[in-house]
N, C-alpha and C. Protein backbone atom coordinates (compact mmCIF):
# COMPACT_ATOMS: atom_id res chain seq x y z
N UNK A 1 -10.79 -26.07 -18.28
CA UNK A 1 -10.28 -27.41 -18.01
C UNK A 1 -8.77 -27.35 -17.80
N UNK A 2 -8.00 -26.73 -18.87
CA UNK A 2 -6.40 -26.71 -18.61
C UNK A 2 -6.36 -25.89 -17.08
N UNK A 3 -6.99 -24.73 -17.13
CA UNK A 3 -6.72 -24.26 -15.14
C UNK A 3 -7.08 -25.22 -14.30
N UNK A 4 -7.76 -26.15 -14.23
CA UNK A 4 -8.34 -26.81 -13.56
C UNK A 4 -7.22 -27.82 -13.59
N UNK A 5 -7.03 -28.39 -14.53
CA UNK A 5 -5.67 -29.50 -14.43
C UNK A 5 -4.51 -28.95 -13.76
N UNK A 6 -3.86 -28.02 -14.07
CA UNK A 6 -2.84 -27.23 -13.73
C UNK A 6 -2.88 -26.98 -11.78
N UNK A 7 -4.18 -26.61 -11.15
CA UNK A 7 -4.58 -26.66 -10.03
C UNK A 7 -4.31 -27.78 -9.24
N UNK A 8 -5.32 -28.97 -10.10
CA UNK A 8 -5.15 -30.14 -9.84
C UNK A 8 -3.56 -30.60 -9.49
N UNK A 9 -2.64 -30.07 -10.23
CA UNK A 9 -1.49 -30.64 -10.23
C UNK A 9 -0.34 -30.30 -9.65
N UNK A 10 -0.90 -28.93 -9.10
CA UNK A 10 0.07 -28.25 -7.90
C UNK A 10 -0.58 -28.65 -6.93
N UNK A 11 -1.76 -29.05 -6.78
CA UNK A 11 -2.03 -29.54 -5.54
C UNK A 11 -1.50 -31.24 -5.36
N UNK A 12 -1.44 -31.50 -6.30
CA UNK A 12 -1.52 -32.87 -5.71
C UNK A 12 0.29 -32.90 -5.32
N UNK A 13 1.20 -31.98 -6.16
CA UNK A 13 2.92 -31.69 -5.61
C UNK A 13 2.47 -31.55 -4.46
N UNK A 14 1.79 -30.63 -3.60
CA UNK A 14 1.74 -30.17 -2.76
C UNK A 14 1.64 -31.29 -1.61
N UNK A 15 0.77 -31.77 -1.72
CA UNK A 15 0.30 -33.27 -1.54
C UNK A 15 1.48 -34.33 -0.75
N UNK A 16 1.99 -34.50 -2.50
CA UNK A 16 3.00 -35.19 -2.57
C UNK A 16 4.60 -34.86 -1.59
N UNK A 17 4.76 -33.54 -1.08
CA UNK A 17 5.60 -33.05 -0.87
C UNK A 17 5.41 -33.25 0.34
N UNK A 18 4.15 -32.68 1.42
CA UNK A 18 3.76 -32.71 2.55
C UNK A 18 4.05 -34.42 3.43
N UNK A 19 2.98 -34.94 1.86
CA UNK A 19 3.85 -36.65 2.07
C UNK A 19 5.20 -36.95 3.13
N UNK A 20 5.52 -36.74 2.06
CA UNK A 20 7.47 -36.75 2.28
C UNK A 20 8.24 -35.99 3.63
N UNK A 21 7.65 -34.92 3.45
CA UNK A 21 8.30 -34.48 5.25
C UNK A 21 7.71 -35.09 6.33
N UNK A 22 6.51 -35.46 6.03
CA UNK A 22 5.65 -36.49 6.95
C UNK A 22 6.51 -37.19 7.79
N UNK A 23 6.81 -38.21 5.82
CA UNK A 23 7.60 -39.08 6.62
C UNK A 23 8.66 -39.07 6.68
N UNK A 24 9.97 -38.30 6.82
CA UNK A 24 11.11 -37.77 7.07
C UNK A 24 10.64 -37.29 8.66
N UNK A 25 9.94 -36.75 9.29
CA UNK A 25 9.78 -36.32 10.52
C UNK A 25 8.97 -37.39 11.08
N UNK A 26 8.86 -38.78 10.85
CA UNK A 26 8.90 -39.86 11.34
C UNK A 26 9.65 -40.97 11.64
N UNK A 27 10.55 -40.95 10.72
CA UNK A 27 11.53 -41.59 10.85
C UNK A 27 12.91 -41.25 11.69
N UNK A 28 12.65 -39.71 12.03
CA UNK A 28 14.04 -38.89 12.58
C UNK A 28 13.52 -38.82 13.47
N UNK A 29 11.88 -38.65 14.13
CA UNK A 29 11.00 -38.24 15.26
C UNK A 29 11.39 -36.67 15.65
N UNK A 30 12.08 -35.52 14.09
CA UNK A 30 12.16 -34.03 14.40
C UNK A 30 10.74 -33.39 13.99
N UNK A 31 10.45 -32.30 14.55
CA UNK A 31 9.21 -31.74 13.73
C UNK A 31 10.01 -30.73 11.79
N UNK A 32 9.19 -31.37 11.26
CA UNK A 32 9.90 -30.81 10.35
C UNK A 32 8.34 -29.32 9.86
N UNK A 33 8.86 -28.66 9.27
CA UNK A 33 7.84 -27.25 9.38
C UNK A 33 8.40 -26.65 7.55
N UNK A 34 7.54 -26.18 7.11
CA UNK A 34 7.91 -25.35 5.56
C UNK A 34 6.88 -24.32 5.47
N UNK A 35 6.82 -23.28 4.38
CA UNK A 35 6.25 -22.37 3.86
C UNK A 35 6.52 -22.24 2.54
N UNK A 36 5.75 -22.20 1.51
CA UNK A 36 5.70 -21.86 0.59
C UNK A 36 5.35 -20.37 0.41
N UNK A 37 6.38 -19.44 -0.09
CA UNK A 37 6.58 -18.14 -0.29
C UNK A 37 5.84 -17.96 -1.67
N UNK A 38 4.73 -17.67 -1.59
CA UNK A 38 4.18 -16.64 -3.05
C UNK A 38 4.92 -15.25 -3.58
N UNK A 39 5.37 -15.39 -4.72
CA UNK A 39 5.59 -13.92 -5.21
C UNK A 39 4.55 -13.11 -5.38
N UNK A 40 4.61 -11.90 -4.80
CA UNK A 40 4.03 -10.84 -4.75
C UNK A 40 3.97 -9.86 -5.41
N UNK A 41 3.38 -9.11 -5.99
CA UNK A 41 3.49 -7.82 -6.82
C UNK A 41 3.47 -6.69 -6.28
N UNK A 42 4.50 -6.18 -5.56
CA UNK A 42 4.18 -4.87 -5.11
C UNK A 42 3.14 -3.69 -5.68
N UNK A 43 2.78 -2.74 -5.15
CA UNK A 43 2.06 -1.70 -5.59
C UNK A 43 3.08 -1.05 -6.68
N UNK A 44 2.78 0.00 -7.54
CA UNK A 44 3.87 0.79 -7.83
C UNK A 44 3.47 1.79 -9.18
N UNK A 45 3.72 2.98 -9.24
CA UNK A 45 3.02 3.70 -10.21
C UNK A 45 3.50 3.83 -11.21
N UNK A 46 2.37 3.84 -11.90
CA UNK A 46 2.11 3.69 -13.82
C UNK A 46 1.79 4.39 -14.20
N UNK A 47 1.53 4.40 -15.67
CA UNK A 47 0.78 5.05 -16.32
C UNK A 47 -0.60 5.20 -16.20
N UNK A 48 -0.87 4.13 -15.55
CA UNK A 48 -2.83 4.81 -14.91
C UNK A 48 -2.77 5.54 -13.75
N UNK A 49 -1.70 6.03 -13.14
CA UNK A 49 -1.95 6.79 -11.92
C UNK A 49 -2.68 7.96 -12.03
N UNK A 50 -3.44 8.39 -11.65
CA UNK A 50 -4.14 9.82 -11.69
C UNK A 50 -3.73 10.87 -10.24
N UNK A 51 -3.59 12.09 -10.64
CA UNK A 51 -3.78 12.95 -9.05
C UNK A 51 -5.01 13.42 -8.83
N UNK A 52 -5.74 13.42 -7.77
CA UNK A 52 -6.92 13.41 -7.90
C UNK A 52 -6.98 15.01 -6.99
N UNK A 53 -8.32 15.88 -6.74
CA UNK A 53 -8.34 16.69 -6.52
C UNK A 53 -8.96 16.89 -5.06
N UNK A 54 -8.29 15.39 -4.23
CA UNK A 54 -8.45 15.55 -2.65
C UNK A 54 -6.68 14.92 -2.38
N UNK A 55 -5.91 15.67 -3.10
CA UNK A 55 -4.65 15.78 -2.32
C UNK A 55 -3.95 14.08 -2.37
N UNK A 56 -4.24 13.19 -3.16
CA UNK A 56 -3.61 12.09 -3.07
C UNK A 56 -3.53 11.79 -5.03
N UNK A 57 -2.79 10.98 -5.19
CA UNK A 57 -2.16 10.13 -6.37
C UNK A 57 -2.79 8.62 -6.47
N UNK A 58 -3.65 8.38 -6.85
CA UNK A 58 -4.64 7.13 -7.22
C UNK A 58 -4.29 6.18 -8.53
N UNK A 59 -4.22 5.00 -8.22
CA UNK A 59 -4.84 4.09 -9.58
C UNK A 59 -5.55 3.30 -9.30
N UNK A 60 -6.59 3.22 -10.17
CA UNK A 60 -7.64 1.32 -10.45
C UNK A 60 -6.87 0.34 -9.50
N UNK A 61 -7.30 -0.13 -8.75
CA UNK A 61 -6.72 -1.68 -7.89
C UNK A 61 -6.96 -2.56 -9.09
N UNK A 62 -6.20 -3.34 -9.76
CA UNK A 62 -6.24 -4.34 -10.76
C UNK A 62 -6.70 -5.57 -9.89
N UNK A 63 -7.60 -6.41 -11.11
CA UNK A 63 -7.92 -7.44 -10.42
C UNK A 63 -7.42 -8.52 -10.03
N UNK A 64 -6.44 -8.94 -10.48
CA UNK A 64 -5.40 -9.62 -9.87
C UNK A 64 -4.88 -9.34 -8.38
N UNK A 65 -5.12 -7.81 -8.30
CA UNK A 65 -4.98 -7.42 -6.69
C UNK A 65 -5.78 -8.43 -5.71
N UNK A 66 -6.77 -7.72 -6.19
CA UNK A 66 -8.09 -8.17 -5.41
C UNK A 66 -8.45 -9.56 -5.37
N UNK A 67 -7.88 -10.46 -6.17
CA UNK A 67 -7.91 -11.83 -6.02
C UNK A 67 -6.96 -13.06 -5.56
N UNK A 68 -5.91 -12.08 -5.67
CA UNK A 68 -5.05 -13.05 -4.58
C UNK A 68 -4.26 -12.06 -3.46
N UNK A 69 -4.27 -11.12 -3.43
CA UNK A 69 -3.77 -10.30 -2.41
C UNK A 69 -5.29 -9.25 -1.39
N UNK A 70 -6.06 -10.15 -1.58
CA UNK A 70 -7.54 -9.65 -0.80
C UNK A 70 -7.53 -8.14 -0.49
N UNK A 71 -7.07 -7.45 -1.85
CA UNK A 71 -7.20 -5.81 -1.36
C UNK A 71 -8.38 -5.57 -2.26
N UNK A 72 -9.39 -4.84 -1.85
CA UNK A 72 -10.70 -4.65 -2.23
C UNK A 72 -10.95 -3.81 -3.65
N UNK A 73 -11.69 -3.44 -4.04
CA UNK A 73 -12.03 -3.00 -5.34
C UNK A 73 -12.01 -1.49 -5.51
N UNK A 74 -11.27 -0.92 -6.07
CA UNK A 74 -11.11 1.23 -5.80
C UNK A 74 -10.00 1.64 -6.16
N UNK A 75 -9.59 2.22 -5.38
CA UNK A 75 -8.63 3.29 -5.95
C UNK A 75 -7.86 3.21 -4.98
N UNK A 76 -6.41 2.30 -5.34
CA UNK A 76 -5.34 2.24 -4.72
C UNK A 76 -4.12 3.44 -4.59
N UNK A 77 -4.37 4.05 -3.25
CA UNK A 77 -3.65 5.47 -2.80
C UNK A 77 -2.26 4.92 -2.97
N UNK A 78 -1.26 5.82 -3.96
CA UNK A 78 0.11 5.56 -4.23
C UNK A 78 0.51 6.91 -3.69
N UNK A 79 0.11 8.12 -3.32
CA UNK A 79 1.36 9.16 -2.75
C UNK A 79 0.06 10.30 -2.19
N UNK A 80 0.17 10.65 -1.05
CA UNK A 80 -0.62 11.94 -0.64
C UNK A 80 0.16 12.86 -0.55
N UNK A 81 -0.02 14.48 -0.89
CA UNK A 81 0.43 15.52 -1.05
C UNK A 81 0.85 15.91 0.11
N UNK A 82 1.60 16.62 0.28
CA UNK A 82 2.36 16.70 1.39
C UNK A 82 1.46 18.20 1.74
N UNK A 83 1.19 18.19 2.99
CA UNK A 83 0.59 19.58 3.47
C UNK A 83 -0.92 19.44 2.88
N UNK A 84 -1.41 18.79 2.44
CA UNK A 84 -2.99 18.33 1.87
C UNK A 84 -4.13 17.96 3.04
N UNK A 85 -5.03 18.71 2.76
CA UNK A 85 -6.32 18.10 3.88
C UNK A 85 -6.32 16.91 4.36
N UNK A 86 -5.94 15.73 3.14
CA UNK A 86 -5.94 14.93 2.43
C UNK A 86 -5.37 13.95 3.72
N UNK A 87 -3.58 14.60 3.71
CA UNK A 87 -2.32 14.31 4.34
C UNK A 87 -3.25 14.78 6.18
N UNK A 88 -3.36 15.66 5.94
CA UNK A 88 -3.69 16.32 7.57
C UNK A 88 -4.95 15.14 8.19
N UNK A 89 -6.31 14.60 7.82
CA UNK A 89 -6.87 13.82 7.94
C UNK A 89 -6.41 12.34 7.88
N UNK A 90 -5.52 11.89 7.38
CA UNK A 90 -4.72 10.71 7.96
C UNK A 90 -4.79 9.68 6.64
N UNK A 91 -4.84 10.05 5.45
CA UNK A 91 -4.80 9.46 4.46
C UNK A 91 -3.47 8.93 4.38
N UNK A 92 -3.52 7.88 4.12
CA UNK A 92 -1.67 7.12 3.92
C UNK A 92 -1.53 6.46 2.54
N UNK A 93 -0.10 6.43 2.07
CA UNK A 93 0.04 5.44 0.61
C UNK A 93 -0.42 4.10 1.49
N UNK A 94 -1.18 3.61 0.26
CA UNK A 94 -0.96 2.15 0.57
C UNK A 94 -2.85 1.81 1.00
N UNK A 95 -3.25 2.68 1.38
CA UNK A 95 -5.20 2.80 1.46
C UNK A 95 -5.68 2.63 0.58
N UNK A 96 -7.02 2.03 0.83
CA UNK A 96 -7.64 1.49 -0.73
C UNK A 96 -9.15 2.81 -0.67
N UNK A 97 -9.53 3.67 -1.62
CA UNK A 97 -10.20 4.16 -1.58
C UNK A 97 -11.51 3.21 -1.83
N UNK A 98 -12.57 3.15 -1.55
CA UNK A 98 -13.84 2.08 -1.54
C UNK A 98 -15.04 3.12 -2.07
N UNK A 99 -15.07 4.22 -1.59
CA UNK A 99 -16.31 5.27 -1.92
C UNK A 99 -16.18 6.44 -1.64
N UNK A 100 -17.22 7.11 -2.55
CA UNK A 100 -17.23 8.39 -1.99
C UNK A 100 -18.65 8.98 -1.81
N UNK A 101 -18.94 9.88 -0.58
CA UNK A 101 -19.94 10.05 -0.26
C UNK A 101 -20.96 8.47 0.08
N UNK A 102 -20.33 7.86 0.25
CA UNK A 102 -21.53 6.25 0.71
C UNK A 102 -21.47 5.66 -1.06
N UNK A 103 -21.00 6.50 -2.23
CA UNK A 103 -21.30 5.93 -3.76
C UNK A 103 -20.09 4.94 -3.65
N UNK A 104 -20.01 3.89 -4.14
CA UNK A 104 -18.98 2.77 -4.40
C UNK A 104 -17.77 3.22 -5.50
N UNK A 105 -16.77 3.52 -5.32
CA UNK A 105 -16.25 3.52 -6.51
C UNK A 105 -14.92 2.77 -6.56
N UNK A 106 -14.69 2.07 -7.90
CA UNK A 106 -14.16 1.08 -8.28
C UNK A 106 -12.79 1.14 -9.25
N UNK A 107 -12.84 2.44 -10.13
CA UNK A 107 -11.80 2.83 -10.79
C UNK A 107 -11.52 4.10 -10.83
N UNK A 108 -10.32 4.61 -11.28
CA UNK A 108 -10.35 6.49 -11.75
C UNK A 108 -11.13 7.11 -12.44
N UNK A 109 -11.74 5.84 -13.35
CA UNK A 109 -12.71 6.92 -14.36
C UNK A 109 -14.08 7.38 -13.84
N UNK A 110 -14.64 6.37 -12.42
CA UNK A 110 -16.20 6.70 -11.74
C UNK A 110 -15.34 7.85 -10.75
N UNK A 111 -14.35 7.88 -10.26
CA UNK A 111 -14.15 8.85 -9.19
C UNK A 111 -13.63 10.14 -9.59
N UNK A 112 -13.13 10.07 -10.98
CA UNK A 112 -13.36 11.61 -11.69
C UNK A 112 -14.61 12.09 -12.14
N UNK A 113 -15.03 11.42 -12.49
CA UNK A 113 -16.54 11.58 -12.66
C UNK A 113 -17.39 12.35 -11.45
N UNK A 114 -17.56 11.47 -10.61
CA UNK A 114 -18.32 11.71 -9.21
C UNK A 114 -17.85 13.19 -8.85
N UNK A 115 -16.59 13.39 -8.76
CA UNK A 115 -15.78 14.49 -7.97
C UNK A 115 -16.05 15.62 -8.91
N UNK A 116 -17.09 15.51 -9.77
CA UNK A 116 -17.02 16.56 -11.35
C UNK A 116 -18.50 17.72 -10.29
N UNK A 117 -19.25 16.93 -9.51
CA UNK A 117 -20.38 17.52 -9.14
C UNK A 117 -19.95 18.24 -7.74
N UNK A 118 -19.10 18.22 -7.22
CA UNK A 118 -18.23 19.06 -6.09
C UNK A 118 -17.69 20.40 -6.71
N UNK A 119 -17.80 21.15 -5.62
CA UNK A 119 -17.23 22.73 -5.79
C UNK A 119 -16.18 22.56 -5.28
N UNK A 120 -15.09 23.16 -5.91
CA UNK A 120 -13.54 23.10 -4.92
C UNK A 120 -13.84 23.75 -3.63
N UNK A 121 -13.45 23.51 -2.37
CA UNK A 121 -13.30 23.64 -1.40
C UNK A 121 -14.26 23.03 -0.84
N UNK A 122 -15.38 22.09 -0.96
CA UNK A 122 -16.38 21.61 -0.88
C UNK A 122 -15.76 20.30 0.37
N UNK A 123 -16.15 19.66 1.43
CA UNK A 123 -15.81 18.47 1.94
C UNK A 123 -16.61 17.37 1.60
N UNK A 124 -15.45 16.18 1.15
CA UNK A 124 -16.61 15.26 0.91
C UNK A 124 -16.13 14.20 1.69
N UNK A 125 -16.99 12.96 2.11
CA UNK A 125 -16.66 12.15 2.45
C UNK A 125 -15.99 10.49 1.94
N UNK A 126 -14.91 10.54 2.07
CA UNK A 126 -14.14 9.26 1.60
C UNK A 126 -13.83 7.63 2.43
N UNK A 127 -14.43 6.88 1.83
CA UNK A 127 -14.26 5.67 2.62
C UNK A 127 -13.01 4.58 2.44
N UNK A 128 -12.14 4.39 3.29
CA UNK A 128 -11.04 4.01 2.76
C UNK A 128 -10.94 2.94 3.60
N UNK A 129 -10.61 1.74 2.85
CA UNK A 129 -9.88 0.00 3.39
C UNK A 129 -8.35 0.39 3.55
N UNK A 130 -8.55 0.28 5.06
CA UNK A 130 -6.63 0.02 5.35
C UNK A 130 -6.65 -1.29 6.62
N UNK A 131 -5.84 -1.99 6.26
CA UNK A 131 -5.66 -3.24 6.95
C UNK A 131 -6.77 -3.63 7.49
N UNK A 132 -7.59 -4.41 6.27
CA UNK A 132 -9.26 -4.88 6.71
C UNK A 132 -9.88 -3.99 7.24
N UNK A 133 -10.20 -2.84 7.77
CA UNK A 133 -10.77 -2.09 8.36
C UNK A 133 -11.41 -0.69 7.54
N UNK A 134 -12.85 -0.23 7.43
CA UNK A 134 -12.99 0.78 6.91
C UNK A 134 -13.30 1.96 7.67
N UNK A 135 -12.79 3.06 7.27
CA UNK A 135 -12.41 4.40 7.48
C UNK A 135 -13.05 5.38 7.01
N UNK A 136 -13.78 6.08 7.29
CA UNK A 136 -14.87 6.94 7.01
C UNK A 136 -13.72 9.01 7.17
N UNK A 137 -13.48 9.11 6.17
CA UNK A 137 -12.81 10.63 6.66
C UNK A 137 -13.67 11.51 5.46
N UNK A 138 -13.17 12.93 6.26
CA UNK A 138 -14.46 13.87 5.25
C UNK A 138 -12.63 15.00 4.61
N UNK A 139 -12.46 15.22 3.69
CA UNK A 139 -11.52 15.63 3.26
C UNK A 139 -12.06 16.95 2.27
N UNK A 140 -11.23 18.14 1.98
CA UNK A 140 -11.58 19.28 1.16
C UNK A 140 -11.50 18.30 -0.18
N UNK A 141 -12.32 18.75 -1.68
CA UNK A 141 -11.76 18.61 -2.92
C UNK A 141 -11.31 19.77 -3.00
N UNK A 142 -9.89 19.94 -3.24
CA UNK A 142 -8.95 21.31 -3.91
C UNK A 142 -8.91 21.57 -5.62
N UNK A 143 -8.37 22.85 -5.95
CA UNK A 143 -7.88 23.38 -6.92
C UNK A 143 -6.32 22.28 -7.34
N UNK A 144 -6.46 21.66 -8.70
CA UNK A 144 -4.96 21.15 -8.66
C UNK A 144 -4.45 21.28 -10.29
């Protein structure tokens, strides 16, 4: 109920505000125009970052990501190794890992897991969200 009021009550500012330039750009006959700027949370690495053993630096996408910045559920790529299969196949910071092998995975702890049944040098296939779009690449798991 209090989120719900609180909603209620930026919307109705919102409302109220839109009001008002309305009629300020009626009375002057200018187009009047605004944006409301959301703060954003950049990406940025923590203490959950993991290096994973296909050449990139991973953490959990928090859900707060995924709910107002529409980045999907996985393993948010923070740094690929330089000279890495990884790097050479077109992995970039900033990709959302989504799966591996067609399996869904959602945090560091299912994709260490998963990657436990691979032989190093083994290729597997990684599905990655970069700007709405998914990406199918087959990458070595290495020695790290």
């Amino acid at each position: 109920i209090f989120m719900c009021g609180i909603s209620t009550a930026l919307g109705l500012m919102n409302i109220k505000l839109f009001r008002q330039l309305s009629e300020q750009a009626d009375t002057t006959g200018a187009a009047v125009a605004f944006a409301i700027e959301a703060a954003v949370e950049e990406p940025s690495v923590n203490e959950d970052a993991v290096a994973f053993p296909l050449g990139f630096v991973g953490q959990t996408v928090p859900d707060f990501w995924c709910l107002y910045q529409q980045i999907p559920h996985g393993i948010y790529i923070l740094d690929v190794k330089e000279g890495s299969d990884a790097e050479l196949m077109g992995v970039s910071p900033g990709d959302v890992m989504t799966a591996l092998d067609g399996t869904p995975v959602s945090n560091t702890e299912e994709l260490t897991q998963l990657l436990g049944v691979y032989a190093d040098g083994e290729r597997v296939r990684i599905t990655l969200c970069r700007d709405g779009q998914h990406i199918d690449l087959d990458v070595l798991k290495n020695k790290e």
